[in-house]
C-alpha atoms as a PDB file:
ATOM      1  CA  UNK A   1     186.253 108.889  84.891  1.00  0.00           C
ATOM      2  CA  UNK A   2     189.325 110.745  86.275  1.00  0.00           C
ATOM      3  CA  UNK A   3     189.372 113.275  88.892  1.00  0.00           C
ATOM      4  CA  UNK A   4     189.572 116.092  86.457  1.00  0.00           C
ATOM      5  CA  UNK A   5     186.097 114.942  84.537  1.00  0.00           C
ATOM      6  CA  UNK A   6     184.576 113.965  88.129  1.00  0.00           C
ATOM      7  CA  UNK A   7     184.790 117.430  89.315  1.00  0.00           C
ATOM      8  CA  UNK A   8     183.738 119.125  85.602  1.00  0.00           C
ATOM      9  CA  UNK A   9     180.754 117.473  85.907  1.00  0.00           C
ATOM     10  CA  UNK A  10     180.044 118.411  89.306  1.00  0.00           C
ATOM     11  CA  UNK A  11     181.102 121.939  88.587  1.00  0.00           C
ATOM     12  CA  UNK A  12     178.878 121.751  85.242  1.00  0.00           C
ATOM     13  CA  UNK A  13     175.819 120.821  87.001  1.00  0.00           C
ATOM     14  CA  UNK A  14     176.196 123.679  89.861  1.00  0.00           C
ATOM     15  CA  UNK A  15     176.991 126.496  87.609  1.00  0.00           C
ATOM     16  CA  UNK A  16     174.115 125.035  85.219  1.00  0.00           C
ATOM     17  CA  UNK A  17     171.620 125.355  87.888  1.00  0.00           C
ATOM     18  CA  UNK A  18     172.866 128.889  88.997  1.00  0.00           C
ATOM     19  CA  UNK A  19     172.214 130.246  85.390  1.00  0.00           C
ATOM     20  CA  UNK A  20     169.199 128.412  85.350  1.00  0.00           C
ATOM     21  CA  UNK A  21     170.455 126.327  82.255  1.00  0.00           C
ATOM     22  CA  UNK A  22     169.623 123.004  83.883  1.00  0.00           C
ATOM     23  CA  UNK A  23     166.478 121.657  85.940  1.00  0.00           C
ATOM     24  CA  UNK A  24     166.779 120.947  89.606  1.00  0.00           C
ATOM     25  CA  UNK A  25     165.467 117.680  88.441  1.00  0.00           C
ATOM     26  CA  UNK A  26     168.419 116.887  85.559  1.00  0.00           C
ATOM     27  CA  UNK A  27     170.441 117.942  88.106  1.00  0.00           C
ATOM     28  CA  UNK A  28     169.771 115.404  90.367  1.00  0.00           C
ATOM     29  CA  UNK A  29     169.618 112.707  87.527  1.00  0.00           C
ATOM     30  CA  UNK A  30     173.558 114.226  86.779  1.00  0.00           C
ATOM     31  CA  UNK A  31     174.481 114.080  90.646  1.00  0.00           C
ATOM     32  CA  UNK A  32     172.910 110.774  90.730  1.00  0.00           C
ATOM     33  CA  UNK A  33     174.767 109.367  88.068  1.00  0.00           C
ATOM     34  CA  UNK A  34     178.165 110.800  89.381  1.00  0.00           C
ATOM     35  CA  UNK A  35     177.823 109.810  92.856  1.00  0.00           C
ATOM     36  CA  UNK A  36     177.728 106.591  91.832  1.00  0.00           C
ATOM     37  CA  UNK A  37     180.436 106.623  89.199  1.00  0.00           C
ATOM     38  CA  UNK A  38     182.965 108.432  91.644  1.00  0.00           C
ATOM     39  CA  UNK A  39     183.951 107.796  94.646  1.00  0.00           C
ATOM     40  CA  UNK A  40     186.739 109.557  97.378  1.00  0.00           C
ATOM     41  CA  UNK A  41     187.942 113.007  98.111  1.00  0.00           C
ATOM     42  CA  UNK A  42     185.980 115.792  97.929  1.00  0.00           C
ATOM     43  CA  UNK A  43     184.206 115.718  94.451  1.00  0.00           C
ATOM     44  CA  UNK A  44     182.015 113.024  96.141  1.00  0.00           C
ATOM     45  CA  UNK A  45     181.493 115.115  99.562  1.00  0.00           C
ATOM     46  CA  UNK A  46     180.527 117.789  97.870  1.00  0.00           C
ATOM     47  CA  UNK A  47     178.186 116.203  95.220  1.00  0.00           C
ATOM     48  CA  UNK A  48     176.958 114.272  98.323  1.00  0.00           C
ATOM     49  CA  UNK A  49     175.977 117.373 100.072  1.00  0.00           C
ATOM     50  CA  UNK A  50     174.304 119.350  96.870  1.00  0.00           C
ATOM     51  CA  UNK A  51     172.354 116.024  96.368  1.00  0.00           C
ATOM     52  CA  UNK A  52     170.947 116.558  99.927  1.00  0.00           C
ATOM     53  CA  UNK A  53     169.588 119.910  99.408  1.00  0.00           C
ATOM     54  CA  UNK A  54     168.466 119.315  96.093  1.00  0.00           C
ATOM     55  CA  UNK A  55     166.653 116.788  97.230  1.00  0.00           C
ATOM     56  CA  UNK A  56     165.148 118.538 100.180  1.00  0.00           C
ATOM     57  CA  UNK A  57     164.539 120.852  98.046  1.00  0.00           C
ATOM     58  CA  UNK A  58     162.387 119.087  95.642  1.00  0.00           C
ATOM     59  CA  UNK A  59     160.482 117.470  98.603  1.00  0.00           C
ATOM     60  CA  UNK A  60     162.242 114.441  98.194  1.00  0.00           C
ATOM     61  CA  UNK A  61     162.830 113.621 101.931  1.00  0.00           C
ATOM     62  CA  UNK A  62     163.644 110.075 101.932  1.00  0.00           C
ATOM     63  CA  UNK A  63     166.187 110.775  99.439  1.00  0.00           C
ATOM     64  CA  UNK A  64     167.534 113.536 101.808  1.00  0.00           C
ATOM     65  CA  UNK A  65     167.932 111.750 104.925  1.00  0.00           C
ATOM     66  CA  UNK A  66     169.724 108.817 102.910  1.00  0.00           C
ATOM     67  CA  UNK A  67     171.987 110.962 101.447  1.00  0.00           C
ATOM     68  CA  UNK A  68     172.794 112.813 104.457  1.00  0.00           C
ATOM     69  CA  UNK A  69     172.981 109.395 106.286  1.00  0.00           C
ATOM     70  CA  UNK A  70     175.464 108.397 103.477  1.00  0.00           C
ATOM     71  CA  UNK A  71     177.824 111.273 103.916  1.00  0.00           C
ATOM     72  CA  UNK A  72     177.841 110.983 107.432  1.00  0.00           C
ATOM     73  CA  UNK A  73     179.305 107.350 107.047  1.00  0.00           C
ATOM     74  CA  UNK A  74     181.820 108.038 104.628  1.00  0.00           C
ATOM     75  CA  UNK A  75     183.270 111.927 105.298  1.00  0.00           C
ATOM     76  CA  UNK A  76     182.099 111.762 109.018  1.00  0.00           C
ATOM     77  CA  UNK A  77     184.999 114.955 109.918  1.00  0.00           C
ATOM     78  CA  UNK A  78     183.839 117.112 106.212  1.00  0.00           C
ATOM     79  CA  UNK A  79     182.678 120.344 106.609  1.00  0.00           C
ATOM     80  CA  UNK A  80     180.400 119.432 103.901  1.00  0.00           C
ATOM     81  CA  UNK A  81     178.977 116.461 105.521  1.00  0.00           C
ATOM     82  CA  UNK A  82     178.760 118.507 108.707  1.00  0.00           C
ATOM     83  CA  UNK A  83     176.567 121.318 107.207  1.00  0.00           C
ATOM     84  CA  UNK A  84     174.620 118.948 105.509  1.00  0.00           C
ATOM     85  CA  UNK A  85     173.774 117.181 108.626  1.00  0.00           C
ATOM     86  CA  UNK A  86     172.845 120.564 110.444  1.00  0.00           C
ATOM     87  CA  UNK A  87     170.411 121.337 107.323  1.00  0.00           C
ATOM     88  CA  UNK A  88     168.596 117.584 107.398  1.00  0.00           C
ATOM     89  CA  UNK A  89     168.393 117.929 111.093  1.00  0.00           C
ATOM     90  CA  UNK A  90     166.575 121.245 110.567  1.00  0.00           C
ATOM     91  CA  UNK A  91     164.767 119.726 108.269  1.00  0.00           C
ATOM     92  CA  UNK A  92     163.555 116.829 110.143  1.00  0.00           C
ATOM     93  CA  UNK A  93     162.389 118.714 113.036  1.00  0.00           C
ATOM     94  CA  UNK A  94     160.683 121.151 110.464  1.00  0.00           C
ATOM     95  CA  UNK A  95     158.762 117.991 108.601  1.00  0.00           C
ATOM     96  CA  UNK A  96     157.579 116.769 112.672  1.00  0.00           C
ATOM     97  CA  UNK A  97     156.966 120.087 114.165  1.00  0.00           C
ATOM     98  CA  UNK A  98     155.859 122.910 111.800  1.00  0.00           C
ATOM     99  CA  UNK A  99     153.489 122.770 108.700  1.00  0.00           C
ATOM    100  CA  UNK A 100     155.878 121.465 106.201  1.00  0.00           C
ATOM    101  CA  UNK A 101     155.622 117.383 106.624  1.00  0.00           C
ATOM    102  CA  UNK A 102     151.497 117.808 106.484  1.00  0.00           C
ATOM    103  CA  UNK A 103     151.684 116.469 103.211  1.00  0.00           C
ATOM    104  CA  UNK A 104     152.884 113.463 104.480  1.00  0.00           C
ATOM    105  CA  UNK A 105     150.203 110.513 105.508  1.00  0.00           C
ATOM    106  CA  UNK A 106     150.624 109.601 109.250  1.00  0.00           C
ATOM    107  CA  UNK A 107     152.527 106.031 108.524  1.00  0.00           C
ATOM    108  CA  UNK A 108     154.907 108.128 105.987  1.00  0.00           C
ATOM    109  CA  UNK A 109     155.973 110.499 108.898  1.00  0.00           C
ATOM    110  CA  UNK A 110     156.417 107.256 110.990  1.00  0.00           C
ATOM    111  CA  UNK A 111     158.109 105.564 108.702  1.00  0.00           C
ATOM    112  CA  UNK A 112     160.602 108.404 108.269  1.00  0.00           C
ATOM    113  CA  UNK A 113     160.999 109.040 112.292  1.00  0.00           C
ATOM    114  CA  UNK A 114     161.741 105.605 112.780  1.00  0.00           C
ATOM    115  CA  UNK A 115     164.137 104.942 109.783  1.00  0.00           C
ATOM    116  CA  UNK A 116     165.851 108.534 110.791  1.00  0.00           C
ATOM    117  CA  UNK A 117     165.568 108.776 114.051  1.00  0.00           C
ATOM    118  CA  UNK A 118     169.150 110.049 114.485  1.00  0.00           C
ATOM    119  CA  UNK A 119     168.155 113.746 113.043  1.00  0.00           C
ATOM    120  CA  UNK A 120     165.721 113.476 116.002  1.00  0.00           C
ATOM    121  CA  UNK A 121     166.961 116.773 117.784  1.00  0.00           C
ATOM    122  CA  UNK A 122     168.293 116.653 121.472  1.00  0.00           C
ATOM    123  CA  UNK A 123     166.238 118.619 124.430  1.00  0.00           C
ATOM    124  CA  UNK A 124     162.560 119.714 124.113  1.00  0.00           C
ATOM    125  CA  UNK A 125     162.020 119.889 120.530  1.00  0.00           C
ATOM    126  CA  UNK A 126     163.050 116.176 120.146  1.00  0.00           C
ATOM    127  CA  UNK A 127     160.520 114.625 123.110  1.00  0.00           C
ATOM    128  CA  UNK A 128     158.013 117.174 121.515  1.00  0.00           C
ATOM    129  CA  UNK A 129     158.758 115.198 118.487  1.00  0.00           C
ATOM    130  CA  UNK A 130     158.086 112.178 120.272  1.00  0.00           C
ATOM    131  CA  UNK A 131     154.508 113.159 121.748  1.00  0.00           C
ATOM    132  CA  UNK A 132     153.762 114.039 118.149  1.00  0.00           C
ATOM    133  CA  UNK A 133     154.797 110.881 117.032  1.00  0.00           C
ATOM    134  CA  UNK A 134     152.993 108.751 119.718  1.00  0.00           C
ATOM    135  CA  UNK A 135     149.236 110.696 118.531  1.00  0.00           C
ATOM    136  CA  UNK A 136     149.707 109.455 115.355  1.00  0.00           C
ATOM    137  CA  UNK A 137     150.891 106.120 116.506  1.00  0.00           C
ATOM    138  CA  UNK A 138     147.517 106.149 118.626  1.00  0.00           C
ATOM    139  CA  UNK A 139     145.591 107.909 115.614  1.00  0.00           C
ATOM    140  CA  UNK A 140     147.012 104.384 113.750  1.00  0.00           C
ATOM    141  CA  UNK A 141     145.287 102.301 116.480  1.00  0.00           C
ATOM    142  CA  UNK A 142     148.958 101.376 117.210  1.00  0.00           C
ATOM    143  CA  UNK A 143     148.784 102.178 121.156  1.00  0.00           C
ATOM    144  CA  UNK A 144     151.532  99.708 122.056  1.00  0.00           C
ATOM    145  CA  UNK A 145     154.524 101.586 119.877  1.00  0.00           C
ATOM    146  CA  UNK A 146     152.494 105.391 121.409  1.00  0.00           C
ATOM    147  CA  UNK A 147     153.274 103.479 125.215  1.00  0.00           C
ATOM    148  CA  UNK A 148     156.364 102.338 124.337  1.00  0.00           C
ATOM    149  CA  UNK A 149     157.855 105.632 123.168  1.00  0.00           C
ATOM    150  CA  UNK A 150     155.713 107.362 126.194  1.00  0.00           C
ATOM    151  CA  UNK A 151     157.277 104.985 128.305  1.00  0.00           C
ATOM    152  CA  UNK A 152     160.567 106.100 127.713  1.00  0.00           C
ATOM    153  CA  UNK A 153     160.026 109.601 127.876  1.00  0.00           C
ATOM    154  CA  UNK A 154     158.770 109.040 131.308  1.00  0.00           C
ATOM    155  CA  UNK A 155     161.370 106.831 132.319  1.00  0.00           C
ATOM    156  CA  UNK A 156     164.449 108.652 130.533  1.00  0.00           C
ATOM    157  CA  UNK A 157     163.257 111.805 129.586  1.00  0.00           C
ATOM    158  CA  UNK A 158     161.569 114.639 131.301  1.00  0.00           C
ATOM    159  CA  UNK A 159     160.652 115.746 134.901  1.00  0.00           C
ATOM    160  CA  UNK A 160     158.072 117.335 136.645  1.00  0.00           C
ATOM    161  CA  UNK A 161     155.288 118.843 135.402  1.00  0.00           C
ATOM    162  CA  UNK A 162     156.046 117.581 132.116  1.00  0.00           C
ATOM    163  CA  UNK A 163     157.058 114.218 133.129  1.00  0.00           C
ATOM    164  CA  UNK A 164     153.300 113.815 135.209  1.00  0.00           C
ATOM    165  CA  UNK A 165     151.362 115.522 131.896  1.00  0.00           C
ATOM    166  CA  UNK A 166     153.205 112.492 129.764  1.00  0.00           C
ATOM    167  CA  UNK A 167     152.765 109.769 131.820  1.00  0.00           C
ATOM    168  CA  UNK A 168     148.760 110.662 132.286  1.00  0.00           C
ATOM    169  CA  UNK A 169     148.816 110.399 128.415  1.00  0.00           C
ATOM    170  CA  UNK A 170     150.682 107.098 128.632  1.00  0.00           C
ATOM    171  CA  UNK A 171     148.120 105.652 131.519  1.00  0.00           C
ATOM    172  CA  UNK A 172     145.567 106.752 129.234  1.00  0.00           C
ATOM    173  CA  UNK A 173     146.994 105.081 126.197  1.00  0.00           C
ATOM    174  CA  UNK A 174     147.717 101.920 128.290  1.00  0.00           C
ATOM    175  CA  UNK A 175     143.933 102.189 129.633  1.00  0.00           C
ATOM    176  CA  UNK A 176     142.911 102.388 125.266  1.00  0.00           C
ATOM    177  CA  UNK A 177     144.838  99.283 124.908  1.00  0.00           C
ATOM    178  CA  UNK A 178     143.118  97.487 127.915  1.00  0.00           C
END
């Protein structure tokens, strides 16, 4: 299509969804369909980023961190892709450290740490992240992934007190897989 019918449809779908004369769903099938059709400039940043949040939206989170992932490749300076990252980041550490990823079975949430590790937040959210991630790990009889990522905490991560309370849960880990 040409740019002009690239960014009707994109404006067609948003304005559609505003009035509530289109799904979230048919939506996404439309956005789907153009972000594959159209590439370059900003009709595809922007359809990029209302992909995102539609998907994290609908619960799709998979779909959410690729797309994010996606814009981050191709418009890596886009305000678009910027603010998109900030909300899947959000959203990660929301999934991993509040009710809203207890849906998820504990090798989904493993799965989508380890594929998307780089919405991991920085400082003490992200190593909480971690510890969270290393219970299940042990929950999954998988105790020599849990002492690998309590490993590095200890080594690369914290310090005092919270350093000695991790590496006690990594000796006792490493005394489970014994």
């Amino acid at each position: 299509p040409c740019p002009a019918a690239a960014e009707a449809a994109l404006r067609h779908a948003e304005l559609a969804l505003q009035q509530g004369a289109m799904t979230p769903s048919d939506a996404i099938l439309r956005l789907e369909t153009l972000s594959v059709v159209w590439r370059g400039g900003e009709v595809e940043a922007a359809t990029l980023g209302r992909l995102g949040r539609l998907y994290a939206a609908a619960g799709r989170w998979r779909e959410a961190f690729l797309t994010a992932r996606r814009a981050n490749q191709i418009f890596p300076d886009h305000d678009v892709t910027r603010a998109l990252h900030e909300e899947t980041a959000r959203l990660f550490e929301d999934l991993f450290l509040t009710g809203r990823g207890d849906t998820l079975s504990r090798v989904e949430s493993l799965a989508l740490y380890f594929d998307f590790k780089e919405f991991t937040p920085i400082g003490r959210r992200g190593d909480e992240i971690v510890r969270r991630l290393a219970d299940r790990l042990v929950e999954l009889d998988l105790l020599d992934h849990a002492g690998s990522l309590l490993q590095h905490q200890v080594d690369h991560r914290l310090f005092g007190t919270a350093r000695a309370t991790v590496a006690a849960r990594l000796a006792t880990v490493r005394l489970m897989d014994a």
